[in-house]
Protein backbone atom coordinates (compact mmCIF):
# COMPACT_ATOMS: atom_id res chain seq x y z
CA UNK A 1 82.06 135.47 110.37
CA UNK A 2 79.62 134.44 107.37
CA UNK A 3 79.27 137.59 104.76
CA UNK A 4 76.21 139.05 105.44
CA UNK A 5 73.09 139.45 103.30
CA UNK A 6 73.00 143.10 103.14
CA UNK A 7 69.59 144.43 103.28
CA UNK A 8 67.46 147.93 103.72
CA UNK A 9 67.08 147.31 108.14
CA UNK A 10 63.20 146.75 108.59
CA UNK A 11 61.87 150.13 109.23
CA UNK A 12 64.69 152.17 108.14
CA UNK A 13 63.23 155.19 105.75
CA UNK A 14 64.55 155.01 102.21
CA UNK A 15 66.30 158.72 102.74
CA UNK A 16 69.96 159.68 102.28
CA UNK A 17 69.95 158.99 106.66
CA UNK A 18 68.54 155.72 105.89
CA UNK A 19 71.14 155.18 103.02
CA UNK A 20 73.89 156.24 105.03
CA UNK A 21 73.36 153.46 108.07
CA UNK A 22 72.76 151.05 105.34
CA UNK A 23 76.39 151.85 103.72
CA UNK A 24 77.95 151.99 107.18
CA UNK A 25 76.74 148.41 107.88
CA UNK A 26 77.75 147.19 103.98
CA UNK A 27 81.43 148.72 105.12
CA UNK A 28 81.22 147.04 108.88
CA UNK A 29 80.18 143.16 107.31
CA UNK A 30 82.30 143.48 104.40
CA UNK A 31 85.61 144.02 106.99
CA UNK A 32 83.93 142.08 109.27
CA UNK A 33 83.78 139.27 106.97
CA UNK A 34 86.98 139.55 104.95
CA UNK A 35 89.25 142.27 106.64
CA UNK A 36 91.61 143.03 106.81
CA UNK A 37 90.79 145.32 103.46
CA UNK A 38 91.90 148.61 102.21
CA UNK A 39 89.30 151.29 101.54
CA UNK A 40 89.52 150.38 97.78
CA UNK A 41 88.97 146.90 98.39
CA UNK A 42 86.06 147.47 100.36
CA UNK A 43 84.89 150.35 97.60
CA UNK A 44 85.10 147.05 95.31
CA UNK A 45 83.59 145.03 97.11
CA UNK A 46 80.51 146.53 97.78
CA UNK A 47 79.98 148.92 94.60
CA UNK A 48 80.81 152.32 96.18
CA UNK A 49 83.25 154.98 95.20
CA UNK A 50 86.50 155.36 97.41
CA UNK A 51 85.62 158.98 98.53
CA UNK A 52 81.98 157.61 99.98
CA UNK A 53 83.81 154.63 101.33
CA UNK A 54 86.44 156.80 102.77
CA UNK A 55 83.80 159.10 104.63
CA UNK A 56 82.23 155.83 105.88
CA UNK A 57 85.54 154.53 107.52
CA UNK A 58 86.55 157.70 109.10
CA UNK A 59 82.90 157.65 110.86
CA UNK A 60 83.46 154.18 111.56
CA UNK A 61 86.97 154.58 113.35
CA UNK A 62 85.37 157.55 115.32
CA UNK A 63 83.00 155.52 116.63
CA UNK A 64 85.89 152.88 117.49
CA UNK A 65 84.27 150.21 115.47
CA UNK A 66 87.19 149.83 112.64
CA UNK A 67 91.18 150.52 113.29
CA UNK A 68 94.13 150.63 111.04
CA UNK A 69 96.60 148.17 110.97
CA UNK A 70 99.31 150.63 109.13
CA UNK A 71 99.92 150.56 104.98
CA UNK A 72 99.64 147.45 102.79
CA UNK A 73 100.50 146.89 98.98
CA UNK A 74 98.63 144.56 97.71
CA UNK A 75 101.01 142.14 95.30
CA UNK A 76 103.90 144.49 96.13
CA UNK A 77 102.41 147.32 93.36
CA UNK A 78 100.47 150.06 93.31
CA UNK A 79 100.47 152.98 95.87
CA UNK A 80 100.25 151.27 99.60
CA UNK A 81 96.80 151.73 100.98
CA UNK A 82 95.46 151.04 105.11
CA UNK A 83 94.61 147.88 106.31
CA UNK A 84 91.32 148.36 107.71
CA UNK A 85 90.07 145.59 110.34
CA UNK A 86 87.26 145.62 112.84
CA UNK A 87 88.38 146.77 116.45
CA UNK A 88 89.65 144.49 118.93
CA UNK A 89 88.10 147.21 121.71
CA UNK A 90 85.22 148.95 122.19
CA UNK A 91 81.47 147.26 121.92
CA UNK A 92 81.29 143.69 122.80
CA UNK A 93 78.41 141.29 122.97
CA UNK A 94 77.34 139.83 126.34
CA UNK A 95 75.69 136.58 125.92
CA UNK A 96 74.67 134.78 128.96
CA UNK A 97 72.70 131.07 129.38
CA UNK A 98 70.20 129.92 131.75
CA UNK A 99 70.75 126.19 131.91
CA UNK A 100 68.95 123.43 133.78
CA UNK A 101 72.19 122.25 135.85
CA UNK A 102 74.72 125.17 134.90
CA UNK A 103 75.02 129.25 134.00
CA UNK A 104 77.91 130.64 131.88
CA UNK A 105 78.24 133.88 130.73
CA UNK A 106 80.95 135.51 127.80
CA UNK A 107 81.82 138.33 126.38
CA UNK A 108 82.60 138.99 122.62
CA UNK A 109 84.51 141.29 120.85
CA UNK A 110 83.68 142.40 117.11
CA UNK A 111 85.51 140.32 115.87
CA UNK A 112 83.93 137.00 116.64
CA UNK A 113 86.82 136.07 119.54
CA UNK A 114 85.27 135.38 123.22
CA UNK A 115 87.51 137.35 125.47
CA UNK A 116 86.24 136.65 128.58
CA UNK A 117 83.91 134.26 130.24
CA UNK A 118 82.39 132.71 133.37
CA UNK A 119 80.76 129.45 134.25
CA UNK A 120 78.75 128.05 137.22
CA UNK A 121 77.45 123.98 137.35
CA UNK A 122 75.16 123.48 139.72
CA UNK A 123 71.04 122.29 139.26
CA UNK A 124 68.96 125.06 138.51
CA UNK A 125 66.08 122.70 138.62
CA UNK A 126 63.12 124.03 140.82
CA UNK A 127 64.57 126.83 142.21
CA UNK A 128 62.78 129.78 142.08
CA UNK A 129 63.57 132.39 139.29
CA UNK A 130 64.95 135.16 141.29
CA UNK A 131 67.62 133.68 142.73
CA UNK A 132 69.15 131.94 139.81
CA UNK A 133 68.96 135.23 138.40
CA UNK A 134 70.82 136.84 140.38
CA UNK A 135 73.97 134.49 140.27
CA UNK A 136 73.53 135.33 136.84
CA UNK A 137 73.87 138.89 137.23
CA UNK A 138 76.87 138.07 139.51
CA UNK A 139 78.50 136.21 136.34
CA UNK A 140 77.38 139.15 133.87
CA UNK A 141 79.06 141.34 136.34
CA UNK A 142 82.72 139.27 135.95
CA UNK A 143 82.47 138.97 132.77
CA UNK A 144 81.47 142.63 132.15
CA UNK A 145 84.77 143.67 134.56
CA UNK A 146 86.98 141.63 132.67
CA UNK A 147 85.74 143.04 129.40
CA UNK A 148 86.01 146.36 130.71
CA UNK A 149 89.41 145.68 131.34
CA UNK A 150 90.42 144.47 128.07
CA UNK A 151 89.05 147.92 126.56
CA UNK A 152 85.57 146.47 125.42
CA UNK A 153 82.17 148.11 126.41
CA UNK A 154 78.88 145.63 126.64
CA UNK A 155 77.06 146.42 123.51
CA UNK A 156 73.98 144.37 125.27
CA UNK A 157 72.73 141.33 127.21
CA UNK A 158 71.23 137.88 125.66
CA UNK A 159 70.03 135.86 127.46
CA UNK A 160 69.43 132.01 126.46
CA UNK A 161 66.99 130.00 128.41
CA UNK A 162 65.57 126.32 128.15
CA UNK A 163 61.80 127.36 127.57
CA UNK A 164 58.79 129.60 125.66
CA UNK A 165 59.94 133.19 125.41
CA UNK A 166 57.16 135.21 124.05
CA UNK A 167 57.72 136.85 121.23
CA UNK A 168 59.66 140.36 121.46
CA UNK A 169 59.41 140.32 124.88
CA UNK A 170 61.64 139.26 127.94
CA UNK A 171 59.07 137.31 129.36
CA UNK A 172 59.45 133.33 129.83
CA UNK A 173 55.96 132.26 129.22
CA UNK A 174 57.11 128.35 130.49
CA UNK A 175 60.23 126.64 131.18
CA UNK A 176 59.26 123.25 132.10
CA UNK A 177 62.76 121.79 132.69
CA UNK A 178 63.12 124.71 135.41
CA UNK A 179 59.90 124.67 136.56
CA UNK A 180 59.45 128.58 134.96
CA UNK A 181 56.13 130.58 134.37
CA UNK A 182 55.45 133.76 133.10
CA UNK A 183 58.61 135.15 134.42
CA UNK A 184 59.97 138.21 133.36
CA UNK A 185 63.57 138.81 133.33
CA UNK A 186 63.41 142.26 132.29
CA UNK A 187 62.71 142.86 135.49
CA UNK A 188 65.28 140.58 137.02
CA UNK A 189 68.43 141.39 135.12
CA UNK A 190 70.40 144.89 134.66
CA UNK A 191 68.92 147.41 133.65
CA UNK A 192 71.67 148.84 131.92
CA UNK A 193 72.01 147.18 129.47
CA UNK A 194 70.11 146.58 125.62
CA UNK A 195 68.18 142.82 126.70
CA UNK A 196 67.06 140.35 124.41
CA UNK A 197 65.69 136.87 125.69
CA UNK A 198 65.16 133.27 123.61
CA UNK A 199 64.96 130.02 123.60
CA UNK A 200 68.53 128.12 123.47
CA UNK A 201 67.42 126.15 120.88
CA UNK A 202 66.91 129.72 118.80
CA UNK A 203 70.66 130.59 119.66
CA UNK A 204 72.18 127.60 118.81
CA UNK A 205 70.30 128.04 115.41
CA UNK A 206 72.28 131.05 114.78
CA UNK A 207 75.28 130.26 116.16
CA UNK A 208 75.35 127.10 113.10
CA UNK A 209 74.12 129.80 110.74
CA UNK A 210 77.15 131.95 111.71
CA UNK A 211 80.02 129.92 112.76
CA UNK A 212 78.82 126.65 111.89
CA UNK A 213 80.89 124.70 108.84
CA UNK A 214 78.63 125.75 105.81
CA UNK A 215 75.40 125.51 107.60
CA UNK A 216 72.57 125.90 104.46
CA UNK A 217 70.29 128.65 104.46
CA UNK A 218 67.27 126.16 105.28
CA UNK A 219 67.87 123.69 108.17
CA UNK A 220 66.45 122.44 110.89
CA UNK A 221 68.44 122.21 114.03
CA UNK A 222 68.00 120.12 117.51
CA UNK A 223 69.42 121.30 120.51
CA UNK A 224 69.65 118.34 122.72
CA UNK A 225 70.36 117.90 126.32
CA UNK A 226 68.12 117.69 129.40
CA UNK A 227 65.80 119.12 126.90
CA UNK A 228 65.22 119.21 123.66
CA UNK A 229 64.42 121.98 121.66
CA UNK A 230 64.84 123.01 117.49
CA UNK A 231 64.65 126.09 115.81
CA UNK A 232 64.18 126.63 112.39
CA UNK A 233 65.83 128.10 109.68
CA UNK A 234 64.32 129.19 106.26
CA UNK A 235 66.33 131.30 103.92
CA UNK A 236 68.40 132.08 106.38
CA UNK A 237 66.18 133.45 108.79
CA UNK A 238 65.09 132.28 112.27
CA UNK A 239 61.19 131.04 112.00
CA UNK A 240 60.19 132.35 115.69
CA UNK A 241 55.71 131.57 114.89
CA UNK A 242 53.26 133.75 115.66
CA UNK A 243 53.96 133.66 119.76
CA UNK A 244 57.53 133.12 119.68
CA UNK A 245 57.05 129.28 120.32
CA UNK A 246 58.28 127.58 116.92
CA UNK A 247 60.54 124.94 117.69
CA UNK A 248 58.84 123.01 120.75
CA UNK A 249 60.06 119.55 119.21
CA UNK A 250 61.23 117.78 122.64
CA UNK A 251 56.92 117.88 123.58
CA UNK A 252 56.07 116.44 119.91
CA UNK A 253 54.68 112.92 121.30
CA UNK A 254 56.18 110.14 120.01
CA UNK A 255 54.13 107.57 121.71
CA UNK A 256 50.88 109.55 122.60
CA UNK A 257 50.40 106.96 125.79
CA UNK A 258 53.85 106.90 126.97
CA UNK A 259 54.61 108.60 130.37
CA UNK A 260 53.81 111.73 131.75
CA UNK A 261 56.44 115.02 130.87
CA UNK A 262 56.77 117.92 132.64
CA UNK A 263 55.12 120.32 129.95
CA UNK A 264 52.09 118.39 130.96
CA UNK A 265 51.33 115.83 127.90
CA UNK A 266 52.59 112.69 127.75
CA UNK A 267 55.00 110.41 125.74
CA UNK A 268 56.62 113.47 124.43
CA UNK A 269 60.08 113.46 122.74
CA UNK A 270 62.23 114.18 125.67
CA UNK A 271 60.89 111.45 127.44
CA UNK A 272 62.99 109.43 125.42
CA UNK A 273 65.80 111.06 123.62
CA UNK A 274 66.84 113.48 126.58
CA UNK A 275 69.67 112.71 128.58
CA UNK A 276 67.62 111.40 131.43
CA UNK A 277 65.93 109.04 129.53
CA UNK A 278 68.78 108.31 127.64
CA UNK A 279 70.31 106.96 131.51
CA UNK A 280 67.52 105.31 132.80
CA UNK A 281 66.69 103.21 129.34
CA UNK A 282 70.74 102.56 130.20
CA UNK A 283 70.59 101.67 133.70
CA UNK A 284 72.80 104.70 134.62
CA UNK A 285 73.12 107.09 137.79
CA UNK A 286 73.23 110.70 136.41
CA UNK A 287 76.16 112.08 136.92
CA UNK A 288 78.34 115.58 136.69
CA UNK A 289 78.94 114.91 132.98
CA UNK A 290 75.47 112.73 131.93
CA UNK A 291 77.01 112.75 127.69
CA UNK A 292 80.60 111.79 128.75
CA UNK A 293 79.83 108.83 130.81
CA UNK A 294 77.17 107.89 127.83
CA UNK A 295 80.27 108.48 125.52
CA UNK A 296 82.45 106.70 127.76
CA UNK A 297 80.04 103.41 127.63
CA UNK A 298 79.29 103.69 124.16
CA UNK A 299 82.76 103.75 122.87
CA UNK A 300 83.91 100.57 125.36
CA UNK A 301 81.02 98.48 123.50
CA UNK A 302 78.38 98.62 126.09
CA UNK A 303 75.59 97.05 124.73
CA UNK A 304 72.80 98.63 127.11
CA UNK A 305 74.20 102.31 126.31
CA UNK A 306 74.02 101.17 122.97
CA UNK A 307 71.01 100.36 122.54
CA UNK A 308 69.19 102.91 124.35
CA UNK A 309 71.01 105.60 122.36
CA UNK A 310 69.90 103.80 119.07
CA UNK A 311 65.76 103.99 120.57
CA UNK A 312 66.85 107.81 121.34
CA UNK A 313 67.67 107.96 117.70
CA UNK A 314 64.26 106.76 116.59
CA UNK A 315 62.49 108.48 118.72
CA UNK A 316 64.22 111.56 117.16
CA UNK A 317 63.70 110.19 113.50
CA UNK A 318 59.79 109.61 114.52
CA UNK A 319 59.46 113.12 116.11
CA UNK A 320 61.64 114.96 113.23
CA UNK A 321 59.61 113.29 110.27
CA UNK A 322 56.92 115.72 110.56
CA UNK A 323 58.88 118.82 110.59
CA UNK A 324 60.77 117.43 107.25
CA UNK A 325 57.66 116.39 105.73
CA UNK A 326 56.26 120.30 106.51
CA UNK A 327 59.11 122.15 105.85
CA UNK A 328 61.18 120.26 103.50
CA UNK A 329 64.78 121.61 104.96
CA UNK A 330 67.84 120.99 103.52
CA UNK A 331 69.56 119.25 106.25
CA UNK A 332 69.03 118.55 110.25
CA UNK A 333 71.72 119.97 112.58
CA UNK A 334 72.48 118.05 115.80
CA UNK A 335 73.89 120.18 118.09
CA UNK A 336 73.53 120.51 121.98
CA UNK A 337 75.32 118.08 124.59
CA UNK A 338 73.75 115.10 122.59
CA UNK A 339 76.21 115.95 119.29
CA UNK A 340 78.60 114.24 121.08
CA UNK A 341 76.94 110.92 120.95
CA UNK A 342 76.02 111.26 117.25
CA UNK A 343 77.78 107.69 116.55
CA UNK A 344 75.46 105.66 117.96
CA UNK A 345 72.31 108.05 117.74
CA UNK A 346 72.48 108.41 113.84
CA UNK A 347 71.91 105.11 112.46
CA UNK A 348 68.34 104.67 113.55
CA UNK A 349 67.60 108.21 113.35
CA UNK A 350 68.72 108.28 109.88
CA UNK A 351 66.72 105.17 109.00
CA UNK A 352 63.08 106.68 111.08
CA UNK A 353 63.69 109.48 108.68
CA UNK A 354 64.36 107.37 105.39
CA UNK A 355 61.25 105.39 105.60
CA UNK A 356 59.01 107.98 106.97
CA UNK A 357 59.69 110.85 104.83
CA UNK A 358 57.44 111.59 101.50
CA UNK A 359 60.32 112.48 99.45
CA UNK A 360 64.38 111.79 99.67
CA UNK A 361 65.33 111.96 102.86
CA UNK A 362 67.30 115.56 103.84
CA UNK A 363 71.10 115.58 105.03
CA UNK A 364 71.89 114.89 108.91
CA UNK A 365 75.03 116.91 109.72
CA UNK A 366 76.75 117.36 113.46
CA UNK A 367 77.17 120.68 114.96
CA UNK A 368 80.63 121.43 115.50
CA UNK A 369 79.77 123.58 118.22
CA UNK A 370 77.94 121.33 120.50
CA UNK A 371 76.79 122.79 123.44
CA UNK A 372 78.61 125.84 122.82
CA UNK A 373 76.51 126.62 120.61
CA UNK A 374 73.21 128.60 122.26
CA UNK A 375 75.81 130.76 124.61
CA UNK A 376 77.85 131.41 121.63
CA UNK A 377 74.70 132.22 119.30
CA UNK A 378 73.67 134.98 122.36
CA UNK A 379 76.54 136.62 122.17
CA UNK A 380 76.89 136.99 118.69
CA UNK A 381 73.73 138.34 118.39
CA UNK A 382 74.43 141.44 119.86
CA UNK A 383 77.62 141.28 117.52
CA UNK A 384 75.43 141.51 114.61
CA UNK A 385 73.42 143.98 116.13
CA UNK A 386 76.16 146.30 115.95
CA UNK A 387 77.23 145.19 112.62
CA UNK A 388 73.91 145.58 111.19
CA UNK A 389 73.49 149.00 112.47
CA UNK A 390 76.98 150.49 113.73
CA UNK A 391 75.10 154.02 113.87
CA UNK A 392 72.96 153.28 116.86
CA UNK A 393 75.82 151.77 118.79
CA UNK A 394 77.08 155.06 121.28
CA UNK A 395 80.77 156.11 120.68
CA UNK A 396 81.77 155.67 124.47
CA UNK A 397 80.08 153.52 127.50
């Protein structure tokens, strides 16, 4: 995990209470970050005397959050002190996915490692929320047993789902690769535990910022697949808008007359740099694995799959100009499914971008986490919940 910045939590009085959560999160990120660390390395680390620190990691292992791996000298001198590390039991993050031809579900532990997990393919498209749902809740339930039996307790639910999610809320306003409206999964899902709900495209922002190789603190990143979404990133922190809707780049028209999407304009984005288009400008059945036959094709030298992942690539340069030219990022992430065909999509997208752009063009980097990455960025957020406030999070289940 990425050190944290470590900040007063919004909210959070500036009393010796307030103080005290603070400290208890510094102690939690700093482990979390670069355990495992004796108390005086972490007292060093983040400008506190050992005694406070001391009182801090006694609450902490209380609460099960830290353990001790047993006495370390650093460089062989010196009195030996206790490696401290952040507990392989207790609260994990559930993060769960809503996808438009699969579900998947994980669990994972505080220290960044997924520990169990649960995956079901199968086209969501046009069914009707409830029932999707509730295979959903089947999967949460797995993965929740399994986790239960490794010694981890959920810590809470997020949920990552291909459409609008209104702002701090649970309610998908329009998902129009699902057919969605206004549903609210609040009511759907468990009510036992802590739920948050966002787009994928959010997720998958996060999980770069987190896990990714380096990710800057300003990028923009595309989450491409059936849809495409982005979600962006300025000074480190997620942009949601004023509704929750920031990101919406797969409806950004690229040829205002082209055909007719789903979300009810036309020539929009997706239309031809999703993976549907990306087939039928191909001439290709879709398949269980639409990427890895494109892949497939691509790599033997087919010239159709070529070429119709070099338009995708424009179309994605033409769409993404305006967002560089409004938010001047330091890079664009590709993640999503469509990472994997960054080879042949780059090129033009790189050149749409050089020529359209006011100023020098920004830095195109591939996720490493593909389509991992929105499942992965769910459950981590609950992760960082904890980290950020390891005083709210109860001592047993």
């Amino acid at each position: 995990m990425t050190a944290p910045l470590h900040e007063a939590r919004p909210g959070t009085p500036d009393t010796q209470q307030g103080m005290r959560r603070r400290n208890l999160s510094r102690v939690m990120h700093t482990v979390a970050a670069e355990g495992p660390l004796s108390r005086a390395a972490v007292a060093s680390r983040i400008g506190l005397t050992r005694a406070a620190v001391s009182t801090l990691v006694d609450e902490l292992i209380r609460s099960g959050l830290l353990e001790e791996l047993g006495p370390q000298r650093p460089g062989g001198v010196g009195r030996p002190g206790s490696a401290l590390a952040v507990s392989g039991r207790g609260p994990a993050g559930i993060g769960a996915e809503v996808g438009v031809d699969h579900l998947a579900v994980c669990a994972v532990d505080l220290r960044g490692d997924v520990r169990a997990r649960a995956v079901r393919h199968g086209s969501n498209r046009g069914r009707r929320p409830a029932p999707v749902i509730e295979e959903l809740t089947r999967l949460i339930g797995e993965v929740t047993a399994d986790a239960h039996g490794q010694g981890l307790r959920p810590a809470g639910l997020a949920v990552a789902v291909p459409g609008l999610v209104a702002r701090n809320t649970a309610t998908v306003v329009r998902a129009p690769n699902l057919d969605w409206h206004d549903t609210d999964l609040a009511a759907l899902l468990p009510s036992d535990l802590r739920l948050t709900v966002d787009n994928e495209a959010n997720f998958g922002a996060l999980a770069e910022l987190w896990l990714g190789d380096g990710a800057p603190a300003d990028f923009v990143h595309v989450s491409a697949e059936i849809g495409i979404g982005a979600a962006v990133v300025v000074d480190g922190r997620l942009l949601h808008g004023t509704r929750g809707f920031a990101g919406e780049l797969g409806h950004v028209p690229v040829h205002p007359e082209g055909p007719a999407c789903p979300c009810g304009g036309r020539g929009c984005l997706e239309q031809y740099a999703g993976e549907e288009a990306v087939l039928r400008a191909a001439g290709l059945e879709p398949g269980t694995d639409r990427v890895g036959l494109l892949a497939e094709r691509a790599a033997a030298g087919d010239q159709g799959v070529r070429r119709a992942l070099s338009d995708a690539g424009s179309a994605l340069g033409i769409a993404l100009t305006g967002a560089v030219n409004l938010l001047d990022p330091q890079s664009v992430v590709l993640g999503g499914a469509l990472s994997r065909l960054a080879p042949w999509l780059l090129p033009s997208l790189e050149q749409e971008l050089s020529r359209r752009t006011a100023g020098p063009a920004c830095g195109i980097a591939v996720s490493r986490l593909g389509p991992e990455g929105p499942l992965l960025g769910a459950a981590h957020s609950v992760v960082r919940a904890v980290l950020d406030d390891p005083a709210a999070v109860p001592v047993s289940a």
